[in-house]
N, C-alpha and C. Protein backbone atom coordinates (compact mmCIF):
# COMPACT_ATOMS: atom_id res chain seq x y z
N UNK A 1 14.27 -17.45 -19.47
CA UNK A 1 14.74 -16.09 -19.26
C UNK A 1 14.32 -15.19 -20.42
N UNK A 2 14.21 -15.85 -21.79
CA UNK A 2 13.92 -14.87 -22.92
C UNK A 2 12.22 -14.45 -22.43
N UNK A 3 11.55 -15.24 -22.17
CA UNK A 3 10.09 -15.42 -21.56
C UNK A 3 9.73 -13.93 -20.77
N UNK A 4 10.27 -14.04 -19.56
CA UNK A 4 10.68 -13.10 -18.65
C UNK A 4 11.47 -11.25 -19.59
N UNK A 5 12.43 -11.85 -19.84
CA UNK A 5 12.66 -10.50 -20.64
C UNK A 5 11.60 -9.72 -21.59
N UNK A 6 11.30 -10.82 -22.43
CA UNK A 6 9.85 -10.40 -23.60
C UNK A 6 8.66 -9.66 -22.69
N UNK A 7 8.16 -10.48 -21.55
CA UNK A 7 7.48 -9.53 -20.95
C UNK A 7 7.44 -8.76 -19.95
N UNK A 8 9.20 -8.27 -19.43
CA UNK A 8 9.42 -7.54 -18.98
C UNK A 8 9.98 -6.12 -19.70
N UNK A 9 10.28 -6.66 -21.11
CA UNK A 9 10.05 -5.09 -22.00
C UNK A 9 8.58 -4.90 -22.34
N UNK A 10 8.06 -5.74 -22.72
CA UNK A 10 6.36 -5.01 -22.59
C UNK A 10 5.83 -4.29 -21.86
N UNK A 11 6.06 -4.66 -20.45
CA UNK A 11 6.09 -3.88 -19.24
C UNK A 11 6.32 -2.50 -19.29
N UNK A 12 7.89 -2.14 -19.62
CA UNK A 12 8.42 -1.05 -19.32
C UNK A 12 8.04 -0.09 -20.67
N UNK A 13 7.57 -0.79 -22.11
CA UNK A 13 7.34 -0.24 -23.03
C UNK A 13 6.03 0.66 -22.23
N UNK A 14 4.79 -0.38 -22.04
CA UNK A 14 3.59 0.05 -21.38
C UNK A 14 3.95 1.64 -21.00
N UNK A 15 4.62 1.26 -19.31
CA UNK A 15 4.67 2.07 -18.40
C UNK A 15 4.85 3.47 -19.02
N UNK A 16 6.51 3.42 -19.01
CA UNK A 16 7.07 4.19 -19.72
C UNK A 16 6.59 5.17 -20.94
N UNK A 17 5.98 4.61 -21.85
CA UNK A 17 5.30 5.67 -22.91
C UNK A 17 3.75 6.32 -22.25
N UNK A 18 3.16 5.31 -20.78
CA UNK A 18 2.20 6.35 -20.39
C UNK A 18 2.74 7.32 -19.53
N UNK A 19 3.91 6.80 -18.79
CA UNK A 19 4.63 8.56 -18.27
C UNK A 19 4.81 9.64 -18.64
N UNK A 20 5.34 8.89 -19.94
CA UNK A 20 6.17 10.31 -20.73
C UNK A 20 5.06 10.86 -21.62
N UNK A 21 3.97 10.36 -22.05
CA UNK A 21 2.79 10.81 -22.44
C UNK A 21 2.41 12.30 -21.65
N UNK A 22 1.49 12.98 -22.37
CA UNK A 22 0.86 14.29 -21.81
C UNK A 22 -0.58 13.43 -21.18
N UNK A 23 -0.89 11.95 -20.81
CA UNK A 23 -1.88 11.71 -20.42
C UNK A 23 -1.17 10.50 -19.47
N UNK A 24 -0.33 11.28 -18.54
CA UNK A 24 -0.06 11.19 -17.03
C UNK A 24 -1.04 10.57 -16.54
N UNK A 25 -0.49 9.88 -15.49
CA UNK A 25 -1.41 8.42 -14.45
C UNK A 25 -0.42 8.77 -13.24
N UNK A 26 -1.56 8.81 -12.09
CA UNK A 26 -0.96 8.49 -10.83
C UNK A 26 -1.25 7.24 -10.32
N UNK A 27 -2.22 6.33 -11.42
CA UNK A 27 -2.48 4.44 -11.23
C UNK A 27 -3.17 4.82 -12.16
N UNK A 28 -2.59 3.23 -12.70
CA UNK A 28 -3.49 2.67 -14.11
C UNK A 28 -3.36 1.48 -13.50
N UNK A 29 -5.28 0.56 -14.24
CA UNK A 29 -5.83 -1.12 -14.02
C UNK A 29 -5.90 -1.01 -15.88
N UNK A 30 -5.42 -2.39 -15.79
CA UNK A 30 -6.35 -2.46 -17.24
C UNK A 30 -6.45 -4.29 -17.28
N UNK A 31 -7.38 -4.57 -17.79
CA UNK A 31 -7.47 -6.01 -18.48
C UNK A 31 -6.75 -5.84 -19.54
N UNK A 32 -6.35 -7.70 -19.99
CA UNK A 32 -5.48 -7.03 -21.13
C UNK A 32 -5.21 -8.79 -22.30
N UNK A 33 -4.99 -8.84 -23.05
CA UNK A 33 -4.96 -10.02 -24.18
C UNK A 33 -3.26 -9.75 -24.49
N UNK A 34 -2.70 -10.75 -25.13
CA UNK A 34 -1.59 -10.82 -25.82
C UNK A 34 -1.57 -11.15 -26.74
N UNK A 35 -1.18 -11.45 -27.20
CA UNK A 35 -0.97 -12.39 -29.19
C UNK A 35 0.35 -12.46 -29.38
N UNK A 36 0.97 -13.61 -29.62
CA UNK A 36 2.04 -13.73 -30.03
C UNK A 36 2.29 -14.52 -31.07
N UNK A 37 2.51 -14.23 -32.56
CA UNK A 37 2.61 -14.97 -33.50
C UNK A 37 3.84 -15.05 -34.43
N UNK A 38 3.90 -16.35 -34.59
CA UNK A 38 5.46 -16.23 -35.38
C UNK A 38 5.42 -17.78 -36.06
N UNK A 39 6.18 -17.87 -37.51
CA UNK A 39 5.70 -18.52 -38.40
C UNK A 39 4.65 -20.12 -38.22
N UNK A 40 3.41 -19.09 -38.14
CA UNK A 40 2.19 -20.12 -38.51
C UNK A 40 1.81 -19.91 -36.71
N UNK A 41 2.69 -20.15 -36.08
CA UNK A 41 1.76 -20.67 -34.65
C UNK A 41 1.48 -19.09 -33.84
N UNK A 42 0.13 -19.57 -32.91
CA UNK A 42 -0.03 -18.48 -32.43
C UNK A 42 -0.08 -18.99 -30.59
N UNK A 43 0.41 -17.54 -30.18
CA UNK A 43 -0.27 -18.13 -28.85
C UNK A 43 -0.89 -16.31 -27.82
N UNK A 44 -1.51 -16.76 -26.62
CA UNK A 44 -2.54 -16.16 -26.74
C UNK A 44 -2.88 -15.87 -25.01
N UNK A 45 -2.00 -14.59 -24.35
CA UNK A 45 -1.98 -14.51 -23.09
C UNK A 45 -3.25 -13.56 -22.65
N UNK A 46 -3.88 -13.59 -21.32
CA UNK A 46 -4.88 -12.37 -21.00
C UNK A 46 -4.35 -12.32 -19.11
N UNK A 47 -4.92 -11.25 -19.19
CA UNK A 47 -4.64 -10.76 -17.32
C UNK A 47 -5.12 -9.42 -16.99
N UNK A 48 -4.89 -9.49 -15.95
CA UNK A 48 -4.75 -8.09 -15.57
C UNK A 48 -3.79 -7.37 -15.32
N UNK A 49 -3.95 -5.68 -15.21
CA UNK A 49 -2.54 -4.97 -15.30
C UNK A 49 -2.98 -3.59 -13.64
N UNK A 50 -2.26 -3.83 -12.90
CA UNK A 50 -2.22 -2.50 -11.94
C UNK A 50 -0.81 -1.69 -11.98
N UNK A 51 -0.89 -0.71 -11.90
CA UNK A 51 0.26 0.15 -11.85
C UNK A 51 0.41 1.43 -11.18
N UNK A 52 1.64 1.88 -10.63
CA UNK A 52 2.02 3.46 -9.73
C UNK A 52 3.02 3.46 -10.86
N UNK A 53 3.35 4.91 -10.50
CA UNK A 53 4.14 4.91 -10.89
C UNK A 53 5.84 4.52 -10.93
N UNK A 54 6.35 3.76 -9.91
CA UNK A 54 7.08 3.25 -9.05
C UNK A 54 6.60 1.45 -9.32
N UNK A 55 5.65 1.12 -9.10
CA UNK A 55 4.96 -0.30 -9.11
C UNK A 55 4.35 -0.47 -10.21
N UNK A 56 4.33 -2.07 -10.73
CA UNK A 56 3.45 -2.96 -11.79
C UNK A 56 3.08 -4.24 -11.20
N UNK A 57 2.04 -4.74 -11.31
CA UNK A 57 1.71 -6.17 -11.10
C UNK A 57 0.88 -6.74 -12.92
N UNK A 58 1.58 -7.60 -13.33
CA UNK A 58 0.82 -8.19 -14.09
C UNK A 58 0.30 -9.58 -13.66
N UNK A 59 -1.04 -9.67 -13.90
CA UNK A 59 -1.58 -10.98 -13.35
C UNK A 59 -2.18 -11.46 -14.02
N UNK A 60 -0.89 -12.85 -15.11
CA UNK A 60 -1.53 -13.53 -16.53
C UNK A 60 -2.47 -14.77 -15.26
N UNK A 61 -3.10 -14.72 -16.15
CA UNK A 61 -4.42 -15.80 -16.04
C UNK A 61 -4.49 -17.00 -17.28
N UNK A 62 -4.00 -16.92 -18.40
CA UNK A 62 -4.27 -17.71 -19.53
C UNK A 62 -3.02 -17.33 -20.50
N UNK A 63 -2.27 -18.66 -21.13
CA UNK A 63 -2.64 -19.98 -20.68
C UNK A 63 -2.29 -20.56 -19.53
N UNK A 64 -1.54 -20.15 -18.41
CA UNK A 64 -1.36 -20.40 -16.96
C UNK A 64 -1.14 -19.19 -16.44
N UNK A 65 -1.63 -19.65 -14.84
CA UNK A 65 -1.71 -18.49 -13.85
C UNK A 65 0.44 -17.75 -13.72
N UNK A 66 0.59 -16.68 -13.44
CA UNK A 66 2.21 -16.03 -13.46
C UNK A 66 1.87 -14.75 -12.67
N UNK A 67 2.41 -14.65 -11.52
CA UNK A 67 2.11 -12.63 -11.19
C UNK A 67 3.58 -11.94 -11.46
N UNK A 68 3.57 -11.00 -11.77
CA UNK A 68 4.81 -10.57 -12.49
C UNK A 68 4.90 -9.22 -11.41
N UNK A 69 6.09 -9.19 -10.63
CA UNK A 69 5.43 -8.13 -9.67
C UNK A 69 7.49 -7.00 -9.94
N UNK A 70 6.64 -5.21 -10.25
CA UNK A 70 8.14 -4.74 -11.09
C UNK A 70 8.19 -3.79 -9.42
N UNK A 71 9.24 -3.40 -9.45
CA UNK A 71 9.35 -2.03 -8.53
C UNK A 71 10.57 -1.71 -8.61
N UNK A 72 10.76 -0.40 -9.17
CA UNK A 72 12.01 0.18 -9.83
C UNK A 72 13.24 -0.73 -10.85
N UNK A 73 14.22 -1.37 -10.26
CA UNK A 73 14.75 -2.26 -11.01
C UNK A 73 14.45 -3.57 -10.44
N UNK A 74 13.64 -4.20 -9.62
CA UNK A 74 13.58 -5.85 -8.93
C UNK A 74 12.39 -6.23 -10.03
N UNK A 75 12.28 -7.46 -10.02
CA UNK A 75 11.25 -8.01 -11.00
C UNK A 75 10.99 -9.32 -9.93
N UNK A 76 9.52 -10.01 -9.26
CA UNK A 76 9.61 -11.19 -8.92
C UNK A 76 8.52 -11.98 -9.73
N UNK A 77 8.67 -12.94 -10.18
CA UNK A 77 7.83 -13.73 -10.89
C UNK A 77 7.27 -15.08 -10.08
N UNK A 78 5.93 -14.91 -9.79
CA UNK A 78 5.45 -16.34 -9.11
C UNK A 78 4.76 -16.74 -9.83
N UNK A 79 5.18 -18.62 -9.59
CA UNK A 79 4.68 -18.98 -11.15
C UNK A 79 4.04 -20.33 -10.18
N UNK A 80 2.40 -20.19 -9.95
CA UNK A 80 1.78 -21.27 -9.24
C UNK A 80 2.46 -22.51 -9.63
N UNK A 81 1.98 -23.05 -10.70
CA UNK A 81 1.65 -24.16 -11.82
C UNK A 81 2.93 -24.86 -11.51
N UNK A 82 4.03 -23.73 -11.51
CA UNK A 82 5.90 -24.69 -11.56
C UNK A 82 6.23 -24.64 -9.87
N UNK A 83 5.63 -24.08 -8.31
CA UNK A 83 5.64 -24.08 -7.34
C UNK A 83 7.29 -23.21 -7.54
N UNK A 84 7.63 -21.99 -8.06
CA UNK A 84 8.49 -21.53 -8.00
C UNK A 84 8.17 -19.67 -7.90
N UNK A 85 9.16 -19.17 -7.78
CA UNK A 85 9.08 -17.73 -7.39
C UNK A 85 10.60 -17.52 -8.42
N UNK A 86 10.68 -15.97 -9.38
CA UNK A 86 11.97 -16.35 -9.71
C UNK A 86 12.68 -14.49 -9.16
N UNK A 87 13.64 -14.43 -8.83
CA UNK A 87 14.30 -13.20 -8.66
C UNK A 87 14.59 -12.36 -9.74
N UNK A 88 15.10 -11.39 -9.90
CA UNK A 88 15.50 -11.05 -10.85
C UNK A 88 15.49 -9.37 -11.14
N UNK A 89 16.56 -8.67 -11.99
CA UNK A 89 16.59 -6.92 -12.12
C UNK A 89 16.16 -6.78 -13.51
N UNK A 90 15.93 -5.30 -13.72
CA UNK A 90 15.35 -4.94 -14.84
C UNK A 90 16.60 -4.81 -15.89
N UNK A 91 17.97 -5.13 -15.09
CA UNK A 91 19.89 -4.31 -16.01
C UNK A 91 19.39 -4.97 -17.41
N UNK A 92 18.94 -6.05 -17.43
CA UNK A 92 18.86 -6.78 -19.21
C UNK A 92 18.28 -5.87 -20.19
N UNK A 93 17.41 -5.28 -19.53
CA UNK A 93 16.01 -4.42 -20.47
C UNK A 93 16.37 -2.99 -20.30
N UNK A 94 16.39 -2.77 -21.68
CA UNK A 94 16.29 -1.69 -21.94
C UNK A 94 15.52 -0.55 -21.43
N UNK A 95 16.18 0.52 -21.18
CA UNK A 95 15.17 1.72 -20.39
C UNK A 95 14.59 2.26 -21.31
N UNK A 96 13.30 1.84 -21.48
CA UNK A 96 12.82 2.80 -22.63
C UNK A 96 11.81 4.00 -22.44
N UNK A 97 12.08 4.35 -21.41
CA UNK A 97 11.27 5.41 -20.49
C UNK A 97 12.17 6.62 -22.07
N UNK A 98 13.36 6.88 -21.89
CA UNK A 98 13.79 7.86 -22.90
C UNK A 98 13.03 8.26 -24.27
N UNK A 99 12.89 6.47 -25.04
CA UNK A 99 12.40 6.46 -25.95
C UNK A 99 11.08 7.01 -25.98
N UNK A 100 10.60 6.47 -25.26
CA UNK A 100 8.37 7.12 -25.64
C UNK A 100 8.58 8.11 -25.42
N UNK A 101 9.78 9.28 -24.54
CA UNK A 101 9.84 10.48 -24.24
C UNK A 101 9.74 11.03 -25.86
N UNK A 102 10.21 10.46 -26.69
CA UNK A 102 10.47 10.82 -28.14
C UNK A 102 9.30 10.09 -28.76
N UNK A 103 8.42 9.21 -28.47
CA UNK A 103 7.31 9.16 -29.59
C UNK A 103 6.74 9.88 -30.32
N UNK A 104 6.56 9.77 -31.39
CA UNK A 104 5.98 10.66 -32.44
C UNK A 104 4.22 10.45 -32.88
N UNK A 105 3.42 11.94 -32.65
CA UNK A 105 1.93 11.46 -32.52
C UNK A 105 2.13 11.50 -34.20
N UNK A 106 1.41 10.68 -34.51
CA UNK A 106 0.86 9.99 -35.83
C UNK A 106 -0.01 10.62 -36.36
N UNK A 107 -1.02 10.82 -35.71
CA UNK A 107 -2.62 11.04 -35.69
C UNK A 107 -2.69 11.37 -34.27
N UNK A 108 -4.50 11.55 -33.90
CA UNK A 108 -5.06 11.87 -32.90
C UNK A 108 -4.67 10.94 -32.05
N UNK A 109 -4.72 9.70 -32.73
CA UNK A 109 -5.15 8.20 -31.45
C UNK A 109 -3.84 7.86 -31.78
N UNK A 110 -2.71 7.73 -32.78
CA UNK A 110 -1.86 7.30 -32.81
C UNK A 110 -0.56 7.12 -32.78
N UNK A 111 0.59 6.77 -31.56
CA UNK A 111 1.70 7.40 -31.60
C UNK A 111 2.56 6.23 -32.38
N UNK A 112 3.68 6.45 -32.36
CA UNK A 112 5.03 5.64 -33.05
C UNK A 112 6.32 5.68 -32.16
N UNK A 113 6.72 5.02 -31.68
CA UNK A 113 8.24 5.23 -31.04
C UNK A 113 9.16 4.17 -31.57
N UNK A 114 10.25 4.20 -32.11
CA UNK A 114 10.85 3.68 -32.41
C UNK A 114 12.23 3.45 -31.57
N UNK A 115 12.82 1.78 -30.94
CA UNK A 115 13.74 1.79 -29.78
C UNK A 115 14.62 0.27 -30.32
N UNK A 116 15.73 0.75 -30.63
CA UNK A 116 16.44 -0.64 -30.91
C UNK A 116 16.07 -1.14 -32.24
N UNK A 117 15.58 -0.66 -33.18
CA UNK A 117 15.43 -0.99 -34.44
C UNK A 117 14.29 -1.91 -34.21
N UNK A 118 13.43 -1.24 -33.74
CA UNK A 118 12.27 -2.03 -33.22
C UNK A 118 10.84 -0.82 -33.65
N UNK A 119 10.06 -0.64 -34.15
CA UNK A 119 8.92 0.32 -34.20
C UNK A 119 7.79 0.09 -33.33
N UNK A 120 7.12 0.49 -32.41
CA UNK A 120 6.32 0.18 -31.49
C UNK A 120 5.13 1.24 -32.18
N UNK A 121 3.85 0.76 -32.23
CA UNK A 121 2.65 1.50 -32.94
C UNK A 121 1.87 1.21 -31.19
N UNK A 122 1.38 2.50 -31.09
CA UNK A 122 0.53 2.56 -29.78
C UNK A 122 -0.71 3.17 -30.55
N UNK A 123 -1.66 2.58 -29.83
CA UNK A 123 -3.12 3.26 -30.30
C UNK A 123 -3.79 3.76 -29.06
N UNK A 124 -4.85 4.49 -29.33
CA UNK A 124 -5.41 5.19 -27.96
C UNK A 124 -6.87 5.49 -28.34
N UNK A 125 -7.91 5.02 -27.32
CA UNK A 125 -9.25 5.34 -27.43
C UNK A 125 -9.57 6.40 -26.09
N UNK A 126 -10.51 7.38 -26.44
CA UNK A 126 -11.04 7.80 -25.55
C UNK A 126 -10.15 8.40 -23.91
N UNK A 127 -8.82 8.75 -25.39
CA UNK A 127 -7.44 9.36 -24.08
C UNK A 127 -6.44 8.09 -23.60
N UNK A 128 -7.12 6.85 -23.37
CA UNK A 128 -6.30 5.49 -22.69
C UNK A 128 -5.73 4.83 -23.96
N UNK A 129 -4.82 3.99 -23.67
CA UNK A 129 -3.76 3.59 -24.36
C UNK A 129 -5.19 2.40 -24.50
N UNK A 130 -5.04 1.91 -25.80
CA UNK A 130 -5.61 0.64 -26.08
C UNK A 130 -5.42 -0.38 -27.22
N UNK A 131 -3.97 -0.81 -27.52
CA UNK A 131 -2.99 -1.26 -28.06
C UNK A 131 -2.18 -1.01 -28.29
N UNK A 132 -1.02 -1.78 -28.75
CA UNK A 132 0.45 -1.82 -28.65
C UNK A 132 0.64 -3.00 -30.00
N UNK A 133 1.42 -2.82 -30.78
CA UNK A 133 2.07 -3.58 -31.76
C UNK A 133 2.87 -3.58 -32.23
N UNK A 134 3.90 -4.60 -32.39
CA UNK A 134 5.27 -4.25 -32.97
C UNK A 134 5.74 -5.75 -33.37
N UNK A 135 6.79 -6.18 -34.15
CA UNK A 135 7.21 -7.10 -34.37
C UNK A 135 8.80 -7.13 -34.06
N UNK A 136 9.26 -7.93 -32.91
CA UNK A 136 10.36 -8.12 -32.02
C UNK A 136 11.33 -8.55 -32.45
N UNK A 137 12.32 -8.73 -32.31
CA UNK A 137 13.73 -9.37 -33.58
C UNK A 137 14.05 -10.48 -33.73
N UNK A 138 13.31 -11.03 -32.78
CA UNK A 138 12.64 -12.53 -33.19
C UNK A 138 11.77 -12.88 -34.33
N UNK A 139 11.09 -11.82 -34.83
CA UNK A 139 10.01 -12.42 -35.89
C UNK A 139 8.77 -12.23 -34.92
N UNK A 140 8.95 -12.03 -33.96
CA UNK A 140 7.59 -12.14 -33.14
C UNK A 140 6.60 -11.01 -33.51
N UNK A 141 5.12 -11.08 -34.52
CA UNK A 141 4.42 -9.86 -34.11
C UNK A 141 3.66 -10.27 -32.57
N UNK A 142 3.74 -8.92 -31.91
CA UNK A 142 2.99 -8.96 -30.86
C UNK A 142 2.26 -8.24 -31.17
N UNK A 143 1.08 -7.90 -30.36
CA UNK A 143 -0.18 -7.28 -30.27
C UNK A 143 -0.53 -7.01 -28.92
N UNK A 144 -0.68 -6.20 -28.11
CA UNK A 144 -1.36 -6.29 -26.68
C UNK A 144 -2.55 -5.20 -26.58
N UNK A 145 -3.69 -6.00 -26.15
CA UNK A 145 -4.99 -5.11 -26.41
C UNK A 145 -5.33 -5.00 -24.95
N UNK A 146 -5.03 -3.79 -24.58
CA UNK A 146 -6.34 -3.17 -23.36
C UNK A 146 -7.33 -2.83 -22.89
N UNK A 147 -8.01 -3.95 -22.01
CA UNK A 147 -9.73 -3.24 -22.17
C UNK A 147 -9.74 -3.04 -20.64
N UNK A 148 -11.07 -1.85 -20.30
CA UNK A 148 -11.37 -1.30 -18.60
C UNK A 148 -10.36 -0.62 -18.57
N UNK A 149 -9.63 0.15 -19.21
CA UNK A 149 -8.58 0.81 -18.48
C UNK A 149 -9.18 1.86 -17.45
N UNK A 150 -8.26 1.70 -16.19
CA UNK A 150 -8.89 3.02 -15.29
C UNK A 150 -7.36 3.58 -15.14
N UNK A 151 -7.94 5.27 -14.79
CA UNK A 151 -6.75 5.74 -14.19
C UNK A 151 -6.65 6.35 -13.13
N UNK A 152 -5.80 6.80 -12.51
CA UNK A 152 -5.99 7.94 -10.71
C UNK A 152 -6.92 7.01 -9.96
N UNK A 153 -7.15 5.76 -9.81
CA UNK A 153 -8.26 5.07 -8.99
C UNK A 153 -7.01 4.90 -7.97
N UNK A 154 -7.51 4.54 -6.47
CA UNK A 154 -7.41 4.06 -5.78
C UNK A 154 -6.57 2.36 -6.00
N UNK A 155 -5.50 2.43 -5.35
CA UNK A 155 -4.73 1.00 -5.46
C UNK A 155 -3.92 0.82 -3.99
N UNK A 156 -4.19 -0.20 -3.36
CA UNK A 156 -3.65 -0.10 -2.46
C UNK A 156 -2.43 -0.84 -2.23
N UNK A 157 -1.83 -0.23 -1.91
CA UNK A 157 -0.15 -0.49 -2.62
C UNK A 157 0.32 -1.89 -1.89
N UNK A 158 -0.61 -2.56 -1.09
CA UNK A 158 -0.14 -4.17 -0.74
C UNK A 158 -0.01 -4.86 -1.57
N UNK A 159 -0.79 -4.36 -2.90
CA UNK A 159 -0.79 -5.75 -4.24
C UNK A 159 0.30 -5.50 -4.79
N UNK A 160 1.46 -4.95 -4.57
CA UNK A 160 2.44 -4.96 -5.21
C UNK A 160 3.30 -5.54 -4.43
N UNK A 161 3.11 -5.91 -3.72
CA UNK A 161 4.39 -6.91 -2.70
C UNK A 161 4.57 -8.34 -2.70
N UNK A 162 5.69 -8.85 -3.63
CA UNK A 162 5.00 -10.25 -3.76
C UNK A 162 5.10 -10.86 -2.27
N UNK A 163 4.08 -11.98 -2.73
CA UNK A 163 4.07 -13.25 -1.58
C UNK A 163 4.51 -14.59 -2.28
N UNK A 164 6.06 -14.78 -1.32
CA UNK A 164 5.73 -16.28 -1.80
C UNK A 164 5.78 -16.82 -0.87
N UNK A 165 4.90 -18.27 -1.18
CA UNK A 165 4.81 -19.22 -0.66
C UNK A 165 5.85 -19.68 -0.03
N UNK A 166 5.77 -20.21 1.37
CA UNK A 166 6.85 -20.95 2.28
C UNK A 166 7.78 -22.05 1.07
N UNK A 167 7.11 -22.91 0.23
CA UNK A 167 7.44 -24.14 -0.03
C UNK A 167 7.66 -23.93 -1.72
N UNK A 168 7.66 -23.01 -2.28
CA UNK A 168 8.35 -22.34 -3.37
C UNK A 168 9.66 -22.55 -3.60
N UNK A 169 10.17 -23.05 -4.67
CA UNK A 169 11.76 -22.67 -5.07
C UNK A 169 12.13 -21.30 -5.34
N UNK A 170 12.68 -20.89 -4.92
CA UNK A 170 13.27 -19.39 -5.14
C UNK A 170 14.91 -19.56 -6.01
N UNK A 171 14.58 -18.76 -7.16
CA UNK A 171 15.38 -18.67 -8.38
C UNK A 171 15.81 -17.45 -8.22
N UNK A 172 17.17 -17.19 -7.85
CA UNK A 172 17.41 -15.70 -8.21
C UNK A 172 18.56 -15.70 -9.49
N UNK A 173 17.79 -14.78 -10.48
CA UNK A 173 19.08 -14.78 -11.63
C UNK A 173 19.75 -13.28 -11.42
């Protein structure tokens, strides 16, 4: 569940600070890396990212396949590898749609929002968000790097509906 929460505030950090941004999306894709390091060990997620504003699909690929599918407060997680699907609302996580409303530009490329005694450093190339860093109250630094970002493209809103499998355990927390 901490798993799920960790990258279901990443999520809403994402989203959320590109809303409230002056560089508005009616859909964002992006490829994307993770890093998660905390004393000595590292570990090391990549996927893809689609989004409405209403909808997210994250689709980790490495180190195992997970689709992470958001729409308003529901969260469903299908997780091939464990033949499970898990339920679940966003009530745990913080709304931080407020917060990025308050980010502070840094620089050109660089904002700051600070949420929960937490500092979130966003960077931006070429207008698109293209990192995120902060260290979590765990000790965790994260890092999440975005590459291909597109925006206003075409998404056709079926990829946001999960599918699960007939023969799936279904977990609702």
């Amino acid at each position: 569940m901490k798993k799920l929460l960790f990258i279901v505030s990443n999520f809403m950090l994402f989203v959320s600070f590109l809303v409230a941004n002056p560089l508005e999306f009616k859909t964002l894709s992006s490829d994307f890396t993770q890093t998660v390091k905390n004393d000595g060990s590292m570990i090391n997620y990549s996927g893809n990212f689609q989004a409405t504003n209403t909808h997210a699909l994250w689709k980790y690929r490495s180190p195992s396949p997970k689709d992470i599918y958001f729409s308003f407060e529901r969260v469903v997680v299908i997780e091939p590898d464990l033949e499970q699907a898990i339920l679940t609302t966003l009530k745990d996580v913080p709304n931080l749609t407020k917060v990025m409303q308050n980010a502070k530009k840094i620089d050109e490329n660089l904002y700051d929002a600070k949420f929960d005694d937490i500092l979130y450093h966003l960077k931006f190339k070429n207008d698109l968000i293209n990192t995120i860093t902060y260290t979590d109250k765990l000790g965790n630094e994260v890092e999440i790097n975005f590459s291909n970002v597109k925006k206003n493209i075409n998404l056709n809103d079926a990829i946001f509906m999960p599918q699960i499998p007939a023969n799936f355990d279904i977990i609702t927390q």
